[in-house]
Protein backbone atom coordinates (compact mmCIF):
# COMPACT_ATOMS: atom_id res chain seq x y z
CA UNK A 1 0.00 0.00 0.00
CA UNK A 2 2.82 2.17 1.02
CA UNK A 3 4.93 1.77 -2.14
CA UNK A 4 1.75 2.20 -4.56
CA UNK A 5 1.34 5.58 -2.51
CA UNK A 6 5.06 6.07 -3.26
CA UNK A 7 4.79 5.11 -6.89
CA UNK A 8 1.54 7.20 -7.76
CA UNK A 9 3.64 10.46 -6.11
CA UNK A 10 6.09 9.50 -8.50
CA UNK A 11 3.91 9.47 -11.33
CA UNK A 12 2.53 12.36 -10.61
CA UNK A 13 5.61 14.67 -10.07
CA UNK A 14 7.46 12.66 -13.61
CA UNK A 15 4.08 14.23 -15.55
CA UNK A 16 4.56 17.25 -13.60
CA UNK A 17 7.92 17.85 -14.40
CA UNK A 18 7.48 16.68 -18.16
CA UNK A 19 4.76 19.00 -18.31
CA UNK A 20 6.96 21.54 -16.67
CA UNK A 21 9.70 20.76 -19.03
CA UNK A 22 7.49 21.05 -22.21
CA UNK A 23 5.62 24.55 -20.96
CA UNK A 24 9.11 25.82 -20.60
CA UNK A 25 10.32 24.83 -24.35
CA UNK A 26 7.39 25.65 -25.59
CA UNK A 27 7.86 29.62 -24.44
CA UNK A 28 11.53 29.04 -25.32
CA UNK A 29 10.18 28.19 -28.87
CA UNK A 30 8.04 30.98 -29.03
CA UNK A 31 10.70 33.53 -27.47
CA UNK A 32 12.79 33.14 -30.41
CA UNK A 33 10.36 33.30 -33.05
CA UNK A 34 8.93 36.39 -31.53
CA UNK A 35 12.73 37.64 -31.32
CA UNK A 36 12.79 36.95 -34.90
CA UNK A 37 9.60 38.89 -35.71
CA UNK A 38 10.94 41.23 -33.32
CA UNK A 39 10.62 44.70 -35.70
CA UNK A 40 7.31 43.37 -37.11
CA UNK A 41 5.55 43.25 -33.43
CA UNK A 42 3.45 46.01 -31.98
CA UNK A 43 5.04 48.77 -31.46
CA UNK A 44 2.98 49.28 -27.90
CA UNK A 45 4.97 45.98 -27.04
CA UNK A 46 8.05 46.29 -27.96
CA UNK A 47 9.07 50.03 -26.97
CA UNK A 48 8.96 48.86 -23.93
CA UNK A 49 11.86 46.41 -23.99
CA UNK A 50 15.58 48.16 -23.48
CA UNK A 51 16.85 46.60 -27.27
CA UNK A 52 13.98 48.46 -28.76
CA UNK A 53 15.89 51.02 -30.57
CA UNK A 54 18.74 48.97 -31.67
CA UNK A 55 17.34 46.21 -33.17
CA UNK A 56 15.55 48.77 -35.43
CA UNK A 57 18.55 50.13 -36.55
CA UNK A 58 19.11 53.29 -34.64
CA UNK A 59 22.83 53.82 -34.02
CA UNK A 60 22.74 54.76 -30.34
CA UNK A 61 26.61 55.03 -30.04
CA UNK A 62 27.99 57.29 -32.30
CA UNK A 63 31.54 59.31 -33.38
CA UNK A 64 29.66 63.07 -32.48
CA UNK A 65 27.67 61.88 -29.51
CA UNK A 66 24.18 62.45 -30.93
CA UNK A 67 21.83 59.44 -31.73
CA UNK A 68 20.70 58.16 -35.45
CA UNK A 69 17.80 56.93 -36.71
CA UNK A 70 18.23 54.00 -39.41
CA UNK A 71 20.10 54.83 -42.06
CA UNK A 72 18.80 54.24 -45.58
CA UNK A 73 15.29 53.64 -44.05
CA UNK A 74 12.03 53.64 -46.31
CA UNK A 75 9.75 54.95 -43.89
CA UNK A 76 6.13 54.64 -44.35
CA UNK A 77 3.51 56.25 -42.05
CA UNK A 78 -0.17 55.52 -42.29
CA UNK A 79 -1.64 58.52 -40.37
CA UNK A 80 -5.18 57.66 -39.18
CA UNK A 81 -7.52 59.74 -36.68
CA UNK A 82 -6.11 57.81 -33.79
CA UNK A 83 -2.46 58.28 -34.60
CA UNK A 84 -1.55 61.13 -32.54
CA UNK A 85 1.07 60.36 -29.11
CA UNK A 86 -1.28 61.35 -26.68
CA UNK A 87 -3.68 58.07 -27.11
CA UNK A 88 -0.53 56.85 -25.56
CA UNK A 89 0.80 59.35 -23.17
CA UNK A 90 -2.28 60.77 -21.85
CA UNK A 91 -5.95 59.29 -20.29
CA UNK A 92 -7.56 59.92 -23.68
CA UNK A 93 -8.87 57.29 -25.89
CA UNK A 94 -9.46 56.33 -29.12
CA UNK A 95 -13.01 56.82 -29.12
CA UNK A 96 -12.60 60.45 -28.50
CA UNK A 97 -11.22 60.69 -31.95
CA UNK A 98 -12.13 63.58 -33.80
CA UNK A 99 -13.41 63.60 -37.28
CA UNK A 100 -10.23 63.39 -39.92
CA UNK A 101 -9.14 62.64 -43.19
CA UNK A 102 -6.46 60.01 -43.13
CA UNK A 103 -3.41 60.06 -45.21
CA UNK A 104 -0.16 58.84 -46.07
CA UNK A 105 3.26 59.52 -45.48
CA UNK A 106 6.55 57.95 -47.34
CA UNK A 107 10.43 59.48 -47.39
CA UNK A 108 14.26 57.37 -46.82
CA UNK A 109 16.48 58.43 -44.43
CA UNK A 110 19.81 59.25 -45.82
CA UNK A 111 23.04 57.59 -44.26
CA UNK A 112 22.80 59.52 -40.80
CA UNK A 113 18.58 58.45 -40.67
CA UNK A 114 17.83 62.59 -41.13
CA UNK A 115 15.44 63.45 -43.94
CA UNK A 116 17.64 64.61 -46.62
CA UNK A 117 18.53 63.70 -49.95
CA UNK A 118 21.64 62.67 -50.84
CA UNK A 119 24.41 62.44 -51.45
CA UNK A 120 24.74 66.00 -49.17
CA UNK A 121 26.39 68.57 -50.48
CA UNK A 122 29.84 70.01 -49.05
CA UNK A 123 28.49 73.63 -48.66
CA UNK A 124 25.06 75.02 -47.98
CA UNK A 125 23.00 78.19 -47.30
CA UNK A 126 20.86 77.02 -44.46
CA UNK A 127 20.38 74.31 -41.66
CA UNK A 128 17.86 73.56 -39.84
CA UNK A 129 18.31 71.57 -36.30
CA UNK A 130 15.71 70.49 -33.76
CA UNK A 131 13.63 67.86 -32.30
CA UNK A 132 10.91 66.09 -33.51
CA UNK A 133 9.12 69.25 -34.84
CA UNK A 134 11.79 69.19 -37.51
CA UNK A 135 12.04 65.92 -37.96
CA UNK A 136 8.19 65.72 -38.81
CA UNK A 137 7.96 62.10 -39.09
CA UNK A 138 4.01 62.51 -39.77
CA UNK A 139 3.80 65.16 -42.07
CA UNK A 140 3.79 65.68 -45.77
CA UNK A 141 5.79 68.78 -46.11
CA UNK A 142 7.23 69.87 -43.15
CA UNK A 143 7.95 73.77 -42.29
CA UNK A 144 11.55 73.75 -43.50
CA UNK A 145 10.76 72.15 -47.02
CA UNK A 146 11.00 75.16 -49.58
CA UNK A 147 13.18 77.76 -47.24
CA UNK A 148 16.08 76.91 -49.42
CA UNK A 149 17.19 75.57 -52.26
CA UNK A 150 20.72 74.62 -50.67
CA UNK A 151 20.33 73.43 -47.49
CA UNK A 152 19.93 70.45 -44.17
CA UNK A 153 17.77 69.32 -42.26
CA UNK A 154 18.70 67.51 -39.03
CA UNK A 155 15.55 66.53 -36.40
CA UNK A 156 16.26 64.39 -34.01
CA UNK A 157 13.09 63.03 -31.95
CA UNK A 158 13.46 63.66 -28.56
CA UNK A 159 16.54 64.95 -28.08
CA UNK A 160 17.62 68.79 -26.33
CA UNK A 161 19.81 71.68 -27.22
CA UNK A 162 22.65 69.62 -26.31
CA UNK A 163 22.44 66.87 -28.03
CA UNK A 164 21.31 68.88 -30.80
CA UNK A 165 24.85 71.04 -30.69
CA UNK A 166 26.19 67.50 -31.61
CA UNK A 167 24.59 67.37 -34.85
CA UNK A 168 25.74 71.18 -35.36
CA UNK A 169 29.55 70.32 -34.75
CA UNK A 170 29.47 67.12 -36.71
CA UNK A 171 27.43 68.30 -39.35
CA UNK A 172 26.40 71.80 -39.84
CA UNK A 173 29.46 74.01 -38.92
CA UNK A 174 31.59 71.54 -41.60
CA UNK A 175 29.18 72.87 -44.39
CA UNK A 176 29.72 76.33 -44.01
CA UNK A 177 26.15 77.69 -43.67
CA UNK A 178 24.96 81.05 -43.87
CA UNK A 179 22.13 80.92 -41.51
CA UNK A 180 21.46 77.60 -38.75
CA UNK A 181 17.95 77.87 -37.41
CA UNK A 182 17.66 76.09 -34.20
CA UNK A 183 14.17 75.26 -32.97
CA UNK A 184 13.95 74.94 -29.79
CA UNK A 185 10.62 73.41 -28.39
CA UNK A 186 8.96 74.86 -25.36
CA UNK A 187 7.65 71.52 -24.28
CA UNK A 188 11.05 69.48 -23.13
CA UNK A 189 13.88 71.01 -24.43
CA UNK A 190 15.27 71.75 -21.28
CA UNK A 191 14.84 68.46 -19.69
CA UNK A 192 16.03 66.95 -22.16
CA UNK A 193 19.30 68.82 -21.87
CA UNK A 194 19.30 68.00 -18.82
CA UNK A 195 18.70 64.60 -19.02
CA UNK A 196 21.97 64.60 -21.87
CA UNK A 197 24.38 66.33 -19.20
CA UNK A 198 24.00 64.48 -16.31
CA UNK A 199 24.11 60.96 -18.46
CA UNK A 200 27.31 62.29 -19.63
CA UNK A 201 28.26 63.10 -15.81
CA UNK A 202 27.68 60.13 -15.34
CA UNK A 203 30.12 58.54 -18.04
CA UNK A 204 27.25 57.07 -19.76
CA UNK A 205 26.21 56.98 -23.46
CA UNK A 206 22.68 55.96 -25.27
CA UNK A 207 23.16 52.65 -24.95
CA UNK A 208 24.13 52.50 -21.22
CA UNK A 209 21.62 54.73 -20.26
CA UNK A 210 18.93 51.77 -22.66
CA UNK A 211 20.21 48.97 -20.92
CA UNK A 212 20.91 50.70 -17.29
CA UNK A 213 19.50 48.68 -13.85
CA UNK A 214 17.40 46.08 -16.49
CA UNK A 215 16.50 42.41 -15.43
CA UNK A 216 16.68 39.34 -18.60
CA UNK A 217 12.97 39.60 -18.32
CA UNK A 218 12.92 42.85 -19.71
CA UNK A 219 14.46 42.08 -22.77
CA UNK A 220 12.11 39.20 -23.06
CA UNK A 221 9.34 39.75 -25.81
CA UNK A 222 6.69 37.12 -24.33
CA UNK A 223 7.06 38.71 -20.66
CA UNK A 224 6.30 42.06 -22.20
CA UNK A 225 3.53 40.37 -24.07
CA UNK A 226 2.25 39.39 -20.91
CA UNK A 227 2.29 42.18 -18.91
CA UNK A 228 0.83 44.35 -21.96
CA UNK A 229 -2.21 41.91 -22.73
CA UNK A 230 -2.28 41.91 -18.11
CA UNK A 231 -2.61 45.54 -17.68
CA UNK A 232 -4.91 45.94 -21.14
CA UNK A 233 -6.84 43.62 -19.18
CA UNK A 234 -7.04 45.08 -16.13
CA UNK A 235 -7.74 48.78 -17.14
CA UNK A 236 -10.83 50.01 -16.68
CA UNK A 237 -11.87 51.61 -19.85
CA UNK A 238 -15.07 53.35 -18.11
CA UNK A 239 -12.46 55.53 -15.64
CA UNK A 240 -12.66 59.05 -15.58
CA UNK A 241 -10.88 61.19 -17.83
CA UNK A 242 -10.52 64.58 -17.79
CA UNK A 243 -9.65 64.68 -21.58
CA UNK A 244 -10.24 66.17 -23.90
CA UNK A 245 -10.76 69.38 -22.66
CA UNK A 246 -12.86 71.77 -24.72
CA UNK A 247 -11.38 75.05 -25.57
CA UNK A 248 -13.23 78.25 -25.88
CA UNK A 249 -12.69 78.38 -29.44
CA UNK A 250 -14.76 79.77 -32.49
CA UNK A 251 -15.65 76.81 -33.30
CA UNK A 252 -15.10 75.57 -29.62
CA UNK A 253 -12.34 72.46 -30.27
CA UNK A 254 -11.57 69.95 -28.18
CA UNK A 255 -8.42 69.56 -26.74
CA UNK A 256 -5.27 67.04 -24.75
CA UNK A 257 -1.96 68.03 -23.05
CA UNK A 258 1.08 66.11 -21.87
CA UNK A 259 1.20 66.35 -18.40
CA UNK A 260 5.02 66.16 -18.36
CA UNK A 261 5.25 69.49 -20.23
CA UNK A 262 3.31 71.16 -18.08
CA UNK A 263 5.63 71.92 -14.87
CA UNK A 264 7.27 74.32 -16.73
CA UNK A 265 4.37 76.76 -17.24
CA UNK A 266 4.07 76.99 -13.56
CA UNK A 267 7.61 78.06 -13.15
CA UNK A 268 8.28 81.61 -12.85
CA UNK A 269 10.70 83.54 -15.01
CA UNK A 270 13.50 83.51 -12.25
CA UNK A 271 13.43 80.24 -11.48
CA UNK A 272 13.80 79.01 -15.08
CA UNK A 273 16.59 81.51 -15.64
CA UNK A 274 18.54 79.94 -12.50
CA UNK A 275 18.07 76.34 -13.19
CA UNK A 276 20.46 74.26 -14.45
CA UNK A 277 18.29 73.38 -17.34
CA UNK A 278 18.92 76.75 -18.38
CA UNK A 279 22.35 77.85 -18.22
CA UNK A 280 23.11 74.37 -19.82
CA UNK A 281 20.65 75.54 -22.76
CA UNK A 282 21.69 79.05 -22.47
CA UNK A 283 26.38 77.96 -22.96
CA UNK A 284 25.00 75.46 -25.83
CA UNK A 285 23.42 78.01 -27.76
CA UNK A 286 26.15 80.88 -27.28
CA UNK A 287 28.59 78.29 -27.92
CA UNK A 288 26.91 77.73 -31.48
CA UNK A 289 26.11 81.53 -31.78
CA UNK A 290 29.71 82.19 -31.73
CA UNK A 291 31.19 79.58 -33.54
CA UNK A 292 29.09 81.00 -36.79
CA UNK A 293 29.61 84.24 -35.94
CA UNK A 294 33.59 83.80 -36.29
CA UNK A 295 32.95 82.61 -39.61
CA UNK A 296 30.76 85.17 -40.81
CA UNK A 297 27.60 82.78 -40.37
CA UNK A 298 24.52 83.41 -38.13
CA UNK A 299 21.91 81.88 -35.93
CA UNK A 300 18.40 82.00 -35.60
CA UNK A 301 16.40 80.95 -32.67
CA UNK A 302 13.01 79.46 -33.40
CA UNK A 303 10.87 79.46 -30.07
CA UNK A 304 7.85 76.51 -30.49
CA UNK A 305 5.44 76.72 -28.34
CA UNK A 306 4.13 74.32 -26.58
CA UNK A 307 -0.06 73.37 -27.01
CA UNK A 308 -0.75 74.17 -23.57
CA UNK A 309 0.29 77.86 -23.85
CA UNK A 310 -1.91 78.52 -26.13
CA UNK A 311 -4.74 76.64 -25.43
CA UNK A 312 -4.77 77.70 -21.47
CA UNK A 313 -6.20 80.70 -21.80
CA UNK A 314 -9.70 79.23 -23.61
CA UNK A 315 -10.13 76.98 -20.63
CA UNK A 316 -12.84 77.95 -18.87
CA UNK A 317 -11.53 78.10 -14.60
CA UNK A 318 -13.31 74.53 -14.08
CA UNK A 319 -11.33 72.82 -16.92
CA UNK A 320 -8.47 74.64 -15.59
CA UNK A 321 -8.63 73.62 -12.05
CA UNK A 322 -9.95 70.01 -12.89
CA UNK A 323 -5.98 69.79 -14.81
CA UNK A 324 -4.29 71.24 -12.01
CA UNK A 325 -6.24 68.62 -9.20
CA UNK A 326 -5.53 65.63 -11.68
CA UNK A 327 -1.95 66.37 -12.75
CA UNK A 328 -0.94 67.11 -9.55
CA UNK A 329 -1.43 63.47 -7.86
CA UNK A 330 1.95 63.17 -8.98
CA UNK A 331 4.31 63.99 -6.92
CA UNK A 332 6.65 65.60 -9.90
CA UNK A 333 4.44 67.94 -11.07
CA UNK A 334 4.04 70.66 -8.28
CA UNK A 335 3.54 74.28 -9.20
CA UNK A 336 0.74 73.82 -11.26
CA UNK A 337 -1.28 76.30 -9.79
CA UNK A 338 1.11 79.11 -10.60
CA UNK A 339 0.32 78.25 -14.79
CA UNK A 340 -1.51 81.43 -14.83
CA UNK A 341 0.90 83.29 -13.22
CA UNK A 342 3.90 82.21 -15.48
CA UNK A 343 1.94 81.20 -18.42
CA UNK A 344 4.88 83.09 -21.09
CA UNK A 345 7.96 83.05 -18.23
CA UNK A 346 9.71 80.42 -20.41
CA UNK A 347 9.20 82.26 -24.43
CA UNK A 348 9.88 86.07 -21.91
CA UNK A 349 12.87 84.02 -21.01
CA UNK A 350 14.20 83.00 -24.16
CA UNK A 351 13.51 86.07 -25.74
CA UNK A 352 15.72 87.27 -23.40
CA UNK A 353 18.81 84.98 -23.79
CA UNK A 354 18.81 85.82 -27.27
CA UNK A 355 19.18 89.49 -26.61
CA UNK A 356 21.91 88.58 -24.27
CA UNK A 357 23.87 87.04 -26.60
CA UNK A 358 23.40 88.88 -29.66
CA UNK A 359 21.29 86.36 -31.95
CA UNK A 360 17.96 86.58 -33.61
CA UNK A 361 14.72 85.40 -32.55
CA UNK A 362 11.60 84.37 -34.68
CA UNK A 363 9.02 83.39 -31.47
CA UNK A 364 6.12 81.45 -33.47
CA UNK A 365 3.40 81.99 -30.63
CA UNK A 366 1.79 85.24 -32.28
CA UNK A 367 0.76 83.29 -35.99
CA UNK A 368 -0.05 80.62 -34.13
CA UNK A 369 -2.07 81.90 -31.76
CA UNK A 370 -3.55 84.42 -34.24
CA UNK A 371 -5.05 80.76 -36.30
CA UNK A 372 -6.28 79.68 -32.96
CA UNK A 373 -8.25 83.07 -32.83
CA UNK A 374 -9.15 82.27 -36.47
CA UNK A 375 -11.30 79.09 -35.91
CA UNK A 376 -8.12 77.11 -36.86
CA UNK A 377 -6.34 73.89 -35.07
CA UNK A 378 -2.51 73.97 -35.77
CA UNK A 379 -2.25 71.28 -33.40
CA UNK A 380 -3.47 67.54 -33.96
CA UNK A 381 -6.24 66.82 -31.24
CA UNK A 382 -4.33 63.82 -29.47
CA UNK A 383 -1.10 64.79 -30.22
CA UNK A 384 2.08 67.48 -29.16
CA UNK A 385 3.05 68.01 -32.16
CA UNK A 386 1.43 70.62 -35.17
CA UNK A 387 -0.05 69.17 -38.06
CA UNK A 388 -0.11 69.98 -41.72
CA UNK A 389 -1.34 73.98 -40.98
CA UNK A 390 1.18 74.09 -37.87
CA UNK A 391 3.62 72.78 -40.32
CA UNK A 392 2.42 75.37 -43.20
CA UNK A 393 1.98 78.84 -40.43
CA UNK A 394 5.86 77.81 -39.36
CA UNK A 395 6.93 78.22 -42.80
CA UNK A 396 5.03 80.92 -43.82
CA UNK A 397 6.14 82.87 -40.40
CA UNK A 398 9.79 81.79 -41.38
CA UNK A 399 9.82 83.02 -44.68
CA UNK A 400 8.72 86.63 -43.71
CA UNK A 401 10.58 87.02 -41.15
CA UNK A 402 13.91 85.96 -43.12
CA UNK A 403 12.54 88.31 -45.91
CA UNK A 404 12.23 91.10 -43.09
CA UNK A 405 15.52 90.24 -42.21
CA UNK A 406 19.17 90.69 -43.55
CA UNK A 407 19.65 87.03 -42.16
CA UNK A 408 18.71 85.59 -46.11
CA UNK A 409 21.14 87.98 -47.69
């Protein structure tokens, strides 16, 4: 009786084990196929895991410091109504989306992933640097397209001033331009300087910082499969959002912000001036100011606004206040309740540093707002960034002003 006890526990822990055994190569199975897949996944899945970048070809250590997107890549964009960042980085959903005509978008990267044809040419008249509001990934003709017939383009998603004064030593100064416009967005250019110094304090590049304090599992596609389809699960699509906020518009439009750009409306002019966001910002740009100017060369300062200055002001107090409760659950986001206050403190600011050190300014708030005031949306509804008439009122402003100017001559 004993040993048929004995025998049956046996039994039972060999099928355990074998079934153990086969549940463990069958995930092993399907971890490398999905690794094999691994560009052609969801992108909600996979930019999550630390190898995202690099195993879609972006160069994250480089020779000038900056980051590239693929080189030679045929990009192609499908933008739909629900294609916009803030579906992602916000409470809104993609039911909210607004009425829009979808379209398509198709360019190659040249051999540094910018947006430029090649080959480049040794010398040129203009250059434009920035973030992802020159890079434009989603739009047909972006702002820059027909400023010059000799020039480059170099937008670089989510990077700062000083990663951006990478691209200008590498890059620009080489060529010999006449004119470098640097747009600098309102939204997170100065964290993301930030963000650039102290990684280099730290001795780190791209890649470290990518692959920093992360566990095997993260790099594992099915365990981020998991968790995504676990917390899609789990979310409660019937919570309360407080977006989209409608804005006191002629036509009245509905509108989303980022919460992480917000902070920075709440600051007041002296503390931005004295942070270390700042003066980092401030010795990058003199530093590129006065490398042109010894050559004869100038620079021009493009200040982008972000949505939420110019939206602020056509929420009514109860929109505003229902932002400022919300947002400021998180601990990182105090000073909310000073946006009023300090609504232009960062653009006053800027405007500022460039009469400090001697460069022009082109702020695009005014033709912007003065479309807003028109009945117009520069802005996609779930999204940061401008679309096709943000794109087209940047131009446009650019054009006059360097016709106004003696900066075209």
């Amino acid at each position: 009786m004993y040993s048929a006890g004995v025998n049956a526990l046996r039994d039972a822990l060999n099928i355990s084990l074998k079934a153990l055994l086969l549940l463990l190569l069958t995930t092993l199975m399907l971890e490398v196929a999905l690794q094999l897949v691994f560009p052609h996944l969801p992108p909600a899945v996979i930019k999550r895991m630390p190898q995202y970048q690099e195993r879609l070809g972006h160069r994250l250590i480089t020779e000038h410091g900056a980051r590239e997107f693929p080189a030679g890549q045929a990009v192609e964009y499908e933008v739909s109504p629900i294609s916009g960042d803030l579906y992602d980085l916000s409470c809104i959903r993609p039911e909210d989306a607004q009425p829009f005509e979808p379209y398509h978008v198709s360019f190659k990267r040249d051999e540094h992933g910018f947006r430029n044809d090649e080959p480049w040419p040794d010398d040129v008249d203009l250059v434009v640097i920035g973030d992802s509001f020159t890079a434009a990934e989603l739009i047909q003709r972006p702002f820059w397209q027909g400023l010059s017939e000799s020039m480059l383009t170099l937008g670089l998603p989510g990077s700062g001033t000083l990663e951006q004064q990478r691209l200008f030593d590498a890059f620009a100064l080489p060529r010999q331009p006449e004119l470098v416009i640097l747009a600098f967005f309102a939204g997170n250019d100065l964290n993301d300087s930030a963000r650039f110094a102290e990684m280099l304090r730290a001795g780190m590049n791209r890649h470290d910082l990518a692959h920093s304090g992360k566990s095997p599992l993260d790099y594992s596609v099915v365990f981020r499969l998991f968790q995504f389809v676990s917390e899609t699960a789990t979310s409660n699509p019937d919570a309360d959002c407080h977006y989209p906020m409608m804005a006191r518009a002629d036509p009245p439009a509905p509108v989303a912000f980022y919460k992480k750009f917000l902070p920075v409306l709440g600051a007041d002019k002296q503390s931005l001036r004295s942070s270390e966001a700042f003066q980092l910002t401030k010795t990058s740009i003199s530093e590129m100011a006065a490398a042109l100017q010894a050559v004869g060369a100038e620079l021009l300062l493009m200040y982008i606004p972000q949505k939420a200055e110019l939206y602020w002001n056509y929420l009514d107090e109860k929109s505003k206040q229902t932002i400022i409760d919300v947002e400021s659950r998180d601990s990182q986001l105090a000073g909310l309740q000073d946006i009023d206050m300090n609504l232009s403190s960062q653009r006053d600011a800027m405007r500022e540093l460039a009469e400090e050190i001697g460069i022009a300014i082109l702020d695009l708030t005014p033709p912007l707002a003065q479309a807003i005031r028109a009945g117009q949306s520069p802005y996609f509804f779930a999204d940061t960034h401008w679309n096709q008439l943000g794109h087209d009122i940047a131009r446009n402003a650019l054009l006059d002003f360097l016709n106004r100017s003696n900066l075209n001559e």
